[in-house]
Protein backbone atom coordinates (compact mmCIF):
# COMPACT_ATOMS: atom_id res chain seq x y z
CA UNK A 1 0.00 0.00 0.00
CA UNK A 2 1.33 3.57 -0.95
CA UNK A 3 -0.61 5.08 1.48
CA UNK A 4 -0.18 5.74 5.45
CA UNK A 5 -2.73 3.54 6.70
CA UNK A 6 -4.18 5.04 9.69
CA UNK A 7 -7.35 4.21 11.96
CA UNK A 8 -9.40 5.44 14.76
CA UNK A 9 -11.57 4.47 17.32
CA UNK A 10 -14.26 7.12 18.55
CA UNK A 11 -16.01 6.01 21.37
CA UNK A 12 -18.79 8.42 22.54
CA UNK A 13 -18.26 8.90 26.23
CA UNK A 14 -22.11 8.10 27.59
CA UNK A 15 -21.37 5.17 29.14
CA UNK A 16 -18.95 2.40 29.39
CA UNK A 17 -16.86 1.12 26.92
CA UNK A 18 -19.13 -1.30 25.28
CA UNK A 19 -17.78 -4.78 24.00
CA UNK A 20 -18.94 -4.28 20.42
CA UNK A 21 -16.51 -1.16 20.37
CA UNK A 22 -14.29 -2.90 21.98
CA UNK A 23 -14.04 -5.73 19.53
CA UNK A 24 -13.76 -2.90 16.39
CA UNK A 25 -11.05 -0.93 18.37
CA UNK A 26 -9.54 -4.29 18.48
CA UNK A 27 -9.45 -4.95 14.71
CA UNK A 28 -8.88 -1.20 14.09
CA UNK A 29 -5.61 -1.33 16.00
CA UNK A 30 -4.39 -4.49 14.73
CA UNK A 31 -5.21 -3.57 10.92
CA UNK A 32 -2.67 -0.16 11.60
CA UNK A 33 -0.03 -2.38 13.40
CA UNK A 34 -0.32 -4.99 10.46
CA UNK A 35 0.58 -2.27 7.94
CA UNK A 36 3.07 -0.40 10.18
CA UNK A 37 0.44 2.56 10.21
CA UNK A 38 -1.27 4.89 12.74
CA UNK A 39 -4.15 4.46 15.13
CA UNK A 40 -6.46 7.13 16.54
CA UNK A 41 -8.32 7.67 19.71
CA UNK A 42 -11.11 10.52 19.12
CA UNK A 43 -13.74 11.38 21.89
CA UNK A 44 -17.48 11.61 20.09
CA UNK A 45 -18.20 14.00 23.23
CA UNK A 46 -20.94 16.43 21.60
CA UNK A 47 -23.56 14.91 23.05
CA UNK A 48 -22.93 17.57 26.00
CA UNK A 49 -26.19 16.40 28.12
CA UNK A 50 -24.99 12.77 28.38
CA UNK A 51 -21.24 12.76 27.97
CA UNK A 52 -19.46 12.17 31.38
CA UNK A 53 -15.77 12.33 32.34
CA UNK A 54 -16.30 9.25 34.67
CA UNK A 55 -17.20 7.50 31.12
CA UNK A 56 -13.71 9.03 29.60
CA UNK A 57 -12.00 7.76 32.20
CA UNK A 58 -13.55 4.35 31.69
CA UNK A 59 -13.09 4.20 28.14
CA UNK A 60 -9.59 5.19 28.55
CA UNK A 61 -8.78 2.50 31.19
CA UNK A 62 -10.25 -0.35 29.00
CA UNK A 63 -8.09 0.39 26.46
CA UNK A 64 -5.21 0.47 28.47
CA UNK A 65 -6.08 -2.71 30.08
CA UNK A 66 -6.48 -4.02 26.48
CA UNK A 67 -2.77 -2.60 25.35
CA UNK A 68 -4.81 -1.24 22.52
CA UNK A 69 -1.99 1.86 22.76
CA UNK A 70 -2.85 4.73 20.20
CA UNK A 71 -0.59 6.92 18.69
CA UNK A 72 -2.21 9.81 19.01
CA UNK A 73 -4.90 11.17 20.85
CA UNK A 74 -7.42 11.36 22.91
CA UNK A 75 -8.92 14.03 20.41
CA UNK A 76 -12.04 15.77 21.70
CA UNK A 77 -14.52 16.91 19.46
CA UNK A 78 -15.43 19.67 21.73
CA UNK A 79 -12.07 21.20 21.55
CA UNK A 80 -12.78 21.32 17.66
CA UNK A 81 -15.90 23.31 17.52
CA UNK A 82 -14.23 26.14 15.45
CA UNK A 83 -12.89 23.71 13.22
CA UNK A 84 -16.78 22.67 12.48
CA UNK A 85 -17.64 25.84 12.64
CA UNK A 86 -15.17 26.51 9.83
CA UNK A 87 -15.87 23.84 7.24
CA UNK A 88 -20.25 24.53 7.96
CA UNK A 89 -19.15 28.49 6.59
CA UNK A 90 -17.79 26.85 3.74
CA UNK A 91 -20.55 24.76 2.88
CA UNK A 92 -23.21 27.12 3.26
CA UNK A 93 -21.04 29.85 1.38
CA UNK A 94 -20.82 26.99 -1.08
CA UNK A 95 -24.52 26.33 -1.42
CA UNK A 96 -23.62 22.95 -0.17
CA UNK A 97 -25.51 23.07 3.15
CA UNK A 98 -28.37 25.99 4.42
CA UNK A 99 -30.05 26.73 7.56
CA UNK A 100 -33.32 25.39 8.54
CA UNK A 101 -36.06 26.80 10.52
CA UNK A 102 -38.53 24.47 10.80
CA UNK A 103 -39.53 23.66 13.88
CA UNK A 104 -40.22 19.95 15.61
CA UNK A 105 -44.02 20.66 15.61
CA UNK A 106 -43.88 21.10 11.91
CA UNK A 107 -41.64 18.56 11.10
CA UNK A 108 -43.55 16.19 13.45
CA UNK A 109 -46.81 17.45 11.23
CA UNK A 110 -45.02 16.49 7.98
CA UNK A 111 -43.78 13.52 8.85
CA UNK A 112 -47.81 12.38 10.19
CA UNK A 113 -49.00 13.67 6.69
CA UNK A 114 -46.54 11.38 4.75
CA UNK A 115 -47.09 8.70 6.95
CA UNK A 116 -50.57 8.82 6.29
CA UNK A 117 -50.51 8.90 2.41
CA UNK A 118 -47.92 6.06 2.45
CA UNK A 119 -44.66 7.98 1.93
CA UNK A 120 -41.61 7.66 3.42
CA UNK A 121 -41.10 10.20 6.25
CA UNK A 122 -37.97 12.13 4.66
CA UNK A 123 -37.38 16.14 5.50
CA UNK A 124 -39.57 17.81 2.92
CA UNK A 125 -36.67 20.44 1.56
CA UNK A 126 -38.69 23.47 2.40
CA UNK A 127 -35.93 25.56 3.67
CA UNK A 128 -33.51 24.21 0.73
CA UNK A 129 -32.56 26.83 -1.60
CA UNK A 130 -32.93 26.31 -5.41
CA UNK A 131 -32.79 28.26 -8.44
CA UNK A 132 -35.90 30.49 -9.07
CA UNK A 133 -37.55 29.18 -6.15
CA UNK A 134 -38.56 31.63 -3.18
CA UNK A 135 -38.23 30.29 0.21
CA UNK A 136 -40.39 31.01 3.62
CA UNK A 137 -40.18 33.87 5.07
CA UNK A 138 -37.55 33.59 8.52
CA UNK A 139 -40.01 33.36 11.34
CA UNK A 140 -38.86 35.78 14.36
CA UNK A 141 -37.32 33.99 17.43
CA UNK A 142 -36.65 30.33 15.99
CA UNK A 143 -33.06 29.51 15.63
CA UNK A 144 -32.19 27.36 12.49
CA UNK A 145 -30.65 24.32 12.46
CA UNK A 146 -27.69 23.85 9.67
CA UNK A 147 -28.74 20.93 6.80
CA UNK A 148 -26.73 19.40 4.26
CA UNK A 149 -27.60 19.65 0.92
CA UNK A 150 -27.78 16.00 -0.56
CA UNK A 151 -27.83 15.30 -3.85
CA UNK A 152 -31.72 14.53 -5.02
CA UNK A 153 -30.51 11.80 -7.75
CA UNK A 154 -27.83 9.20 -8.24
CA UNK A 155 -26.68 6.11 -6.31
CA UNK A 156 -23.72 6.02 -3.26
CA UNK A 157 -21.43 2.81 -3.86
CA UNK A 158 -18.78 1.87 -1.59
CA UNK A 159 -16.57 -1.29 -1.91
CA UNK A 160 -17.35 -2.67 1.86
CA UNK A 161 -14.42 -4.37 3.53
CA UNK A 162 -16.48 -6.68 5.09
CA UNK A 163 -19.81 -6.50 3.26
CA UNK A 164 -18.39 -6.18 -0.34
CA UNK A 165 -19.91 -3.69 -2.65
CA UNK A 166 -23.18 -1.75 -1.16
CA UNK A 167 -25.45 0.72 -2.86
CA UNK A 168 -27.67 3.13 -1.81
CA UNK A 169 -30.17 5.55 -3.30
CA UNK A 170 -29.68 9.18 -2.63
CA UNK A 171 -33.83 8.95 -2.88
CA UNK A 172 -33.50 7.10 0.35
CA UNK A 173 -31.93 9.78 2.28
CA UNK A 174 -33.02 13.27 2.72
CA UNK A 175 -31.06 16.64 4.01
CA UNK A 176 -29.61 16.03 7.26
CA UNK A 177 -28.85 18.02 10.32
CA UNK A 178 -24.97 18.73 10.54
CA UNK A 179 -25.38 21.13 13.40
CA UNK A 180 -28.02 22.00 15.70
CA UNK A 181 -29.41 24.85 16.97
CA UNK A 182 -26.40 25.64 19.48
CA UNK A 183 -23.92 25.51 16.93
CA UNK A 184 -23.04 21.99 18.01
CA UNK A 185 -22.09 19.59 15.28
CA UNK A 186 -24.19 16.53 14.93
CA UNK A 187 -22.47 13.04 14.78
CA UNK A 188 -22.65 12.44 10.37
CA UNK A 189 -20.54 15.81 9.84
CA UNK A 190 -18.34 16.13 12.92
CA UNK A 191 -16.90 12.47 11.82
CA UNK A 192 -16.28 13.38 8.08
CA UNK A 193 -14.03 16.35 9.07
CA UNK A 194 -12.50 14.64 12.16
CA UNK A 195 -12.01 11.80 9.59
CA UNK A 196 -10.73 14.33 6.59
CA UNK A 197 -8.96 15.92 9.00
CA UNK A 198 -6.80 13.64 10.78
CA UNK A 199 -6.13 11.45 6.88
CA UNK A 200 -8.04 8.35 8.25
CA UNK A 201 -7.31 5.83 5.16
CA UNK A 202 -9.53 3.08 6.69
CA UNK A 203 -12.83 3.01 9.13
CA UNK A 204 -13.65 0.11 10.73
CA UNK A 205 -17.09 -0.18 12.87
CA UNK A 206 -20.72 -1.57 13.45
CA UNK A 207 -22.65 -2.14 10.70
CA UNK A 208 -25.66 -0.40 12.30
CA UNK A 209 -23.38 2.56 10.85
CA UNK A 210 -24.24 1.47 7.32
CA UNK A 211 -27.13 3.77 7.00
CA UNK A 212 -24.90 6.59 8.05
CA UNK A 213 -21.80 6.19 5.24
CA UNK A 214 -24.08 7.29 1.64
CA UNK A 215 -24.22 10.57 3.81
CA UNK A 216 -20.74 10.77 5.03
CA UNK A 217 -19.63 9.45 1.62
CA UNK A 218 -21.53 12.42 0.03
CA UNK A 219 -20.53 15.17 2.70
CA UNK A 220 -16.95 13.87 2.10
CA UNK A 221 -17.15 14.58 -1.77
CA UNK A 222 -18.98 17.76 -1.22
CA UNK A 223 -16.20 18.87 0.66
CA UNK A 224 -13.64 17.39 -2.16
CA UNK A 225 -11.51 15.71 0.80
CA UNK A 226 -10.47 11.66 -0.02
CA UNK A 227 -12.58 8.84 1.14
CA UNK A 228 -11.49 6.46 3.72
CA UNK A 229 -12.45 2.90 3.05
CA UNK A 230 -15.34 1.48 5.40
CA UNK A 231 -15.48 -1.63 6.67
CA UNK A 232 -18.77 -2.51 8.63
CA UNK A 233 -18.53 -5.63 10.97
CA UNK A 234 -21.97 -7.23 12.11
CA UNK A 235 -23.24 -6.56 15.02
CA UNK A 236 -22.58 -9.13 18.42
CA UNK A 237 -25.77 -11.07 20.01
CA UNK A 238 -26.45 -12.10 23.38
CA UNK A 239 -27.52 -14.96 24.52
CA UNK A 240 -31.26 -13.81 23.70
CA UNK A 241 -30.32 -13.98 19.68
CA UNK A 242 -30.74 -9.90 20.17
CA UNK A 243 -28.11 -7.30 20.01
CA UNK A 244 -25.51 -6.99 22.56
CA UNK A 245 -25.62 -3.12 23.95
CA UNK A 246 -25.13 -0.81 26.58
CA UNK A 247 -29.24 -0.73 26.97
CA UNK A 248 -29.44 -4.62 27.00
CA UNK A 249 -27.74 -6.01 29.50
CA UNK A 250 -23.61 -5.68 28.01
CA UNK A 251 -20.90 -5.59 30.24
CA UNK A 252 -18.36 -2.84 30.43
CA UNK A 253 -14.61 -4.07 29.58
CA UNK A 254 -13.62 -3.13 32.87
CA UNK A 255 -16.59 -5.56 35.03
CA UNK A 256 -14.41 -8.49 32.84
CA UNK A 257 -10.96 -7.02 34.51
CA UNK A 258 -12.87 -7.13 38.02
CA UNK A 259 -13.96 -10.30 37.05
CA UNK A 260 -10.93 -12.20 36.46
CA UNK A 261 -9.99 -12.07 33.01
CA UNK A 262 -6.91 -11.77 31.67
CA UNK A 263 -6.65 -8.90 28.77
CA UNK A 264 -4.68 -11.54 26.61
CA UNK A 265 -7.51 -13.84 27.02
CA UNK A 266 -10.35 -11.06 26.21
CA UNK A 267 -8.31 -9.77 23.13
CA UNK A 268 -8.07 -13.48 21.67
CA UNK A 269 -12.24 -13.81 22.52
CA UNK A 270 -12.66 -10.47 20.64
CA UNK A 271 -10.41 -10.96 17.82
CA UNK A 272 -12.36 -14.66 17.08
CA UNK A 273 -15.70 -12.53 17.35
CA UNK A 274 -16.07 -11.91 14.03
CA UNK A 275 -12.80 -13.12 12.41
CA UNK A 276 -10.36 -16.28 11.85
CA UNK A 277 -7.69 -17.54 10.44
CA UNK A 278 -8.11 -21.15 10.25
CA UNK A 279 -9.08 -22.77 13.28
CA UNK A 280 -6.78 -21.31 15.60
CA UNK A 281 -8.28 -20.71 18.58
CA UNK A 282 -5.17 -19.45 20.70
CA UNK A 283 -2.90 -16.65 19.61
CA UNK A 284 -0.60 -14.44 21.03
CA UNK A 285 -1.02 -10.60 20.04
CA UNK A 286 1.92 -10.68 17.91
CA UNK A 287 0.52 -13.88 15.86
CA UNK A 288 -3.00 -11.32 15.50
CA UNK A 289 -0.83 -8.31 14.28
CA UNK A 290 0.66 -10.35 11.96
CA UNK A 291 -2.21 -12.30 10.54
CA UNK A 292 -4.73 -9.40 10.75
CA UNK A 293 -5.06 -7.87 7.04
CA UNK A 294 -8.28 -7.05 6.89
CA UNK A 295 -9.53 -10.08 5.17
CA UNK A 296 -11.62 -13.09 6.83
CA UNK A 297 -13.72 -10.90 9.09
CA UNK A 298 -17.21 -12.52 9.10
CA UNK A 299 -20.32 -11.04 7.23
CA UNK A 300 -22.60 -13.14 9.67
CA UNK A 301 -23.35 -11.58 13.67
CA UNK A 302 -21.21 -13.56 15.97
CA UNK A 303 -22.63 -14.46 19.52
CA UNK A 304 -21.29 -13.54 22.89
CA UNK A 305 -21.10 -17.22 24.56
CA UNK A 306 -19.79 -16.81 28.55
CA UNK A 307 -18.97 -20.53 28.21
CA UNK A 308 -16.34 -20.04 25.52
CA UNK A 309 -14.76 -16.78 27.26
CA UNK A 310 -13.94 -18.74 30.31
CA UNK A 311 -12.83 -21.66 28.43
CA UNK A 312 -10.26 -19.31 26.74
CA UNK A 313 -9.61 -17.49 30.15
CA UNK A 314 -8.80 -20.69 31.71
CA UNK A 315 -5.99 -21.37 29.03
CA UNK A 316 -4.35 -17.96 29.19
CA UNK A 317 -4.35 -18.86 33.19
CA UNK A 318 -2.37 -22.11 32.61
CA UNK A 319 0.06 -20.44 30.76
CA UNK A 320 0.52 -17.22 32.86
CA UNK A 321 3.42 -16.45 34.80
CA UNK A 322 3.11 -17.14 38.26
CA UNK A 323 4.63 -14.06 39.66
CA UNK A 324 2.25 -11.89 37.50
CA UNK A 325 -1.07 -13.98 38.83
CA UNK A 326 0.16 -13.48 42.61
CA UNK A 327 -0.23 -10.06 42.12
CA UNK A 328 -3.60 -10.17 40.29
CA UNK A 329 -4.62 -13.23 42.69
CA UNK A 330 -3.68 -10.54 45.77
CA UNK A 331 -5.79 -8.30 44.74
CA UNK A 332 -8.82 -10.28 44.46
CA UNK A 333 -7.81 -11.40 47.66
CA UNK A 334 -8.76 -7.59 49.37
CA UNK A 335 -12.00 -7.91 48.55
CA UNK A 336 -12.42 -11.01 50.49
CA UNK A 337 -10.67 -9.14 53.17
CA UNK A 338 -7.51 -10.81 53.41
CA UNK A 339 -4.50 -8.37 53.04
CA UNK A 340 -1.31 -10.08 52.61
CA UNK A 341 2.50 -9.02 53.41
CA UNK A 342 4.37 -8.27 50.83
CA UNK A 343 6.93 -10.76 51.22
CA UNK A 344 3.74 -13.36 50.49
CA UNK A 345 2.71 -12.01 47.68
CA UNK A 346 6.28 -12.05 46.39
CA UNK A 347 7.33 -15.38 47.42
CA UNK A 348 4.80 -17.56 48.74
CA UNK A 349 1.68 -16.64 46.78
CA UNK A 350 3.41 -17.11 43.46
CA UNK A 351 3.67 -21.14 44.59
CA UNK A 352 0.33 -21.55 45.31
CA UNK A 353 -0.97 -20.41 41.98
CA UNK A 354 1.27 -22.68 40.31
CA UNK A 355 0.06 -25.23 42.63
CA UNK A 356 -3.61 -24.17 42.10
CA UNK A 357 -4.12 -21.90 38.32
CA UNK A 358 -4.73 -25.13 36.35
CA UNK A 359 -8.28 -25.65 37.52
CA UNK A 360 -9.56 -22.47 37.70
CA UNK A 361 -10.92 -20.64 34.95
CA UNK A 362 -10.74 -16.42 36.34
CA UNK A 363 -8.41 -15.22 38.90
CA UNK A 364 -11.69 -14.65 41.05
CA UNK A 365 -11.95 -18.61 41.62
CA UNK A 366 -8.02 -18.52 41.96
CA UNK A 367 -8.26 -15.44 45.16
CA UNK A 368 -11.19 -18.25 46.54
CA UNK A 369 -9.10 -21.05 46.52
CA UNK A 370 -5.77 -19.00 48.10
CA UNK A 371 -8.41 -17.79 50.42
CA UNK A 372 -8.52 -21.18 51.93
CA UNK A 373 -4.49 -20.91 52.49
CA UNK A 374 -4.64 -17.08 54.25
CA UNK A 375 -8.00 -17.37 55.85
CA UNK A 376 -10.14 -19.01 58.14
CA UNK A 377 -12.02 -22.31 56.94
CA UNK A 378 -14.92 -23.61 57.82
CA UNK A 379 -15.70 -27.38 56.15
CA UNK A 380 -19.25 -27.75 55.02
CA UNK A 381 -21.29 -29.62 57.52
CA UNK A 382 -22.58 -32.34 54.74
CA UNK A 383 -18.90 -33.11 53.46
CA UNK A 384 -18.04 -33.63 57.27
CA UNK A 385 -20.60 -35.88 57.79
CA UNK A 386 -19.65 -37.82 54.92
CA UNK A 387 -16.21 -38.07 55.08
CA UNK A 388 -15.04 -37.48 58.45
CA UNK A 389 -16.19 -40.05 60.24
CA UNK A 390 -15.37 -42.21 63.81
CA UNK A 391 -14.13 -45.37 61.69
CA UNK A 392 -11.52 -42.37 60.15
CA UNK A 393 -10.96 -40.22 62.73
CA UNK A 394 -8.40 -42.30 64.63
CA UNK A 395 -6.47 -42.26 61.55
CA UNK A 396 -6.57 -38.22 61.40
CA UNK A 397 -5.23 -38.32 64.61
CA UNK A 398 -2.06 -40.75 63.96
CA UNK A 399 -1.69 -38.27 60.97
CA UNK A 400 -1.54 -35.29 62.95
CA UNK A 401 1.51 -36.48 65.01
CA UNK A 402 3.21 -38.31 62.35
CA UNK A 403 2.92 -34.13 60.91
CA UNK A 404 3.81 -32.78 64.07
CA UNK A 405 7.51 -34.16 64.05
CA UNK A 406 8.29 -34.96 60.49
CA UNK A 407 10.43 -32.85 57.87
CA UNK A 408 8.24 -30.33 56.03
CA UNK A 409 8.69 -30.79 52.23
CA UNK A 410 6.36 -32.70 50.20
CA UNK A 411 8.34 -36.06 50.21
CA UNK A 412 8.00 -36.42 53.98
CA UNK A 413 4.55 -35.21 54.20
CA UNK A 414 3.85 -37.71 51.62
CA UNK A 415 5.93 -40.69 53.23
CA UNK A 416 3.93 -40.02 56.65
CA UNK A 417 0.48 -40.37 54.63
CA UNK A 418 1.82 -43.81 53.19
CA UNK A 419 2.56 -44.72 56.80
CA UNK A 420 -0.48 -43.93 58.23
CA UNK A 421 -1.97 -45.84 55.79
CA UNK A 422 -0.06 -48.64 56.34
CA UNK A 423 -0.87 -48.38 60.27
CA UNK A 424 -4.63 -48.45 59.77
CA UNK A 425 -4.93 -50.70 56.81
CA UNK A 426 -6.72 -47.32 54.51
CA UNK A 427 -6.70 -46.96 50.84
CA UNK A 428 -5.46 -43.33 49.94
CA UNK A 429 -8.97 -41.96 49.25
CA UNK A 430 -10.40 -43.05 52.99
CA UNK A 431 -7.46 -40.73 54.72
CA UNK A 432 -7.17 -37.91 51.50
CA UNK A 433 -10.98 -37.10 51.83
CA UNK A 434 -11.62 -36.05 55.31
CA UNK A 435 -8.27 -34.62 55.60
CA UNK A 436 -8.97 -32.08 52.61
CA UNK A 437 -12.68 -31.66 54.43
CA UNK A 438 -10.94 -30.63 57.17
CA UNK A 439 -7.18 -28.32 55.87
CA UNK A 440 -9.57 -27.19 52.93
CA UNK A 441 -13.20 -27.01 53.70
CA UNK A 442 -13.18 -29.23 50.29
CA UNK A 443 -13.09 -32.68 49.48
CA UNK A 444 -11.85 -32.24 46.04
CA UNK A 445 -8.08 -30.38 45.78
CA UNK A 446 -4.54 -30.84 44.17
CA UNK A 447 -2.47 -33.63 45.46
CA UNK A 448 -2.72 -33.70 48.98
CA UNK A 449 1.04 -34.02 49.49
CA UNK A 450 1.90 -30.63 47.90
CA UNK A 451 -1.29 -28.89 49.29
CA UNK A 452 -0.17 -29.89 52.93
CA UNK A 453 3.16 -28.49 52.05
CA UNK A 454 1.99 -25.02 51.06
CA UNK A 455 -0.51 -24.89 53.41
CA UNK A 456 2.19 -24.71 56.25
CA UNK A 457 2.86 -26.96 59.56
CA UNK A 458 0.86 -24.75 61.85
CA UNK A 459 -2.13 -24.71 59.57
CA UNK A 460 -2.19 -28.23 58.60
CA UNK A 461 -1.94 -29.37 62.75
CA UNK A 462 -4.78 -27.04 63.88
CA UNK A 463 -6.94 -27.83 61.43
CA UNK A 464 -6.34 -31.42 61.46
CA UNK A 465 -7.27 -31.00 65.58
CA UNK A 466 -10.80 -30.07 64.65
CA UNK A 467 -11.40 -33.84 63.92
């Protein structure tokens, strides 16, 4: 390609960052690293009444727990307004756009009239100027809104890098609004200059945007600045078979962090959502980067399954390094209350997620199993009763001062299990189920050996003495 490829994300800051924008900043990004190009972060912030700066914030943090890193930006639209201001001068001066004074009541009005004769409910043109043709006088006190002038006739074709080739009838579209009353910029307009502006060579997002692009295509040509290429992914479905969204039940990016996930594992989920190559299921981020050309990204909605996220969570887990979970495993571990020493964290915690990470699917269900380790445990009355009976209980006694005086490494723990064993005539199961009931509040756990060993002598004994 001889030209810079560059891309942008522009996430309007009313809420969280949603997964669906997620997933395109995903493919946006990797598309510019693929190509050794650019990649944008713009803020759609002129929706004024509903933009936050808790939801900047947000939106910032998810990408930074993604390591979607942009090269430039944030850009705020609201720090551009003269810049809109600028380019609406030149299309009115142009004849290319013209101010508007109908009001909602008569718009509404219209809009019931063509309903009612079977039309379709497009802006009438009243206020559209036109050789020899003498428009309303300005009614006192109403201030106009600015409309683009789009062309009556023709067709708007776009190659779609994702759909293929789409066309649309100018007849199908009327004059829009590219600023409102208060001078601000609606969404169609302030993205074609922001776009124009900032040489965007490639725009990747929801295909509920498709509507939107004859306009921007036409606003782009009216201004005689170069088109971008569009590429409109399908939209994501919950598990109702309806679209995923900030009004129906999504989560934000940053309830999955809370959650557990690993940002490897969310960016591998995302990146399948909608696009392969082959049937790998596991890549790193450099294997994406350098696969990602903008080919192989799915026509078809793709649907959010929970079951396949952890699945993929679980793997990334396995494979983490244990240093980096303790620290991640720590923090979950606050908000069960337990607050460990540094020193743990550093050098004992990083054991027990080795000893623990490869059957647990979130660093959530990783914290509750170290919790067992660092806090108090309480075994579950029915397990008790089950496993920890009199006919065993002899036998968790022997153990207990076989514990007391042996060496504390897993081979001796081990050797004084075989003995005790031996002593009571007990398959391994009828000793290694109570005693996990009763050091883990769980009769199901890693080998009991090494789980005895990181639990710690003074652990192990008292809660061995509860038998």
């Amino acid at each position: 390609m001889t030209q810079k490829i560059r891309t942008r994300i522009a996430p309007s800051p009313t809420g969280f960052l949603h997964l669906g924008t997620a997933r395109t900043a995903l493919y946006s990004w990797a598309y510019a690293r693929h190509y050794g190009g650019d990649f944008v972060l713009r803020v759609e912030d002129t929706d004024v009444a509903r933009s936050t700066q808790d939801s900047v914030d947000q939106i910032l943090e998810s990408m930074h727990w993604l390591g979607l890193e942009y090269d430039e930006g944030p850009i705020y639209q609201m720090q551009r307004l003269e810049r809109y201001k600028q380019v609406l001068d030149q299309l009115i001066a142009e004849g290319k756009a013209y101010y508007c004074y109908s009001t909602p009541e008569e718009l509404d009005a219209v809009r019931e009239a063509k309903k009612a004769r079977g039309e379709k409910t497009l802006y009438d043109g009243r206020w559209r100027p036109a050789p020899g043709r003498t428009l309303p006088p300005v009614p006192e006190g109403v201030k106009p809104v600015v409309r683009f002038c789009n062309p009556p006739d023709g067709d708007v074709t776009w190659n779609d890098l994702v759909k293929g080739p789409i066309t649309i009838s100018n007849r199908e579209i009327d004059d829009l609004i590219i600023a409102r009353t208060d001078g601000i910029p609606t969404y169609n307009f302030a993205v074609v200059v922001d776009d124009w502006d900032m040489t965007i060579s490639h725009v990747f997002r929801g295909d509920e945007h498709i509507n939107n692009t004859p306009w921007q295509i036409n606003m782009f040509n009216a201004l005689g600045a170069p088109l971008p290429q569009f590429g409109h992914c399908p939209v994501i479905l919950g598990d109702d078979g309806q679209k995923l969204s900030k009004r129906r039940g999504a989560v934000s990016v940053t309830a999955y962090e809370e959650g557990g996930y690993l940002p490897e594992a969310m960016l591998n989920y995302l990146a399948r959502l909608g696009w392969s190559h082959g049937d790998d299921e596991l890549f790193t981020r450099e294997q994406l980067v350098d696969w990602f050309d903008g080919s192989h990204l799915n026509k078809s909605p793709a649907q959010w399954d929970p079951v396949k996220l952890l699945w993929v969570n679980a793997q990334y887990i396995k494979q983490a390094d244990n240093q980096r979970l303790a620290a991640l495993v720590a923090q979950q571990l606050v908000k069960l209350g337990i607050t460990l020493q540094p020193d743990v964290v550093e050098n004992h915690l990083p054991q027990l997620c080795a000893l623990l990470k490869d059957r647990c699917d979130t660093t959530v269900v990783l914290a509750q199993w170290a919790a067992k380790f660092y806090g108090d445990v309480t075994p579950d009355a029915t397990e008790l009763a089950q496993h920890v009976t009199e006919a065993v209980r002899p036998a968790v006694a022997t153990l207990k001062e076989k514990l007391s005086a042996c060496a504390w490494d897993k081979a001796s723990i081990s050797a004084a299990i075989k003995e005790v064993l031996a002593i009571h005539s007990l398959k391994m199961p009828q000793l290694a189920m109570p005693v996990r009931v009763l050091v883990m509040g769980a009769a199901q756990t890693p080998s009991l050996d090494s789980v005895l060993e990181i639990c710690g002598r003074e652990k192990v004994i008292a809660r061995l003495g509860v038998a």
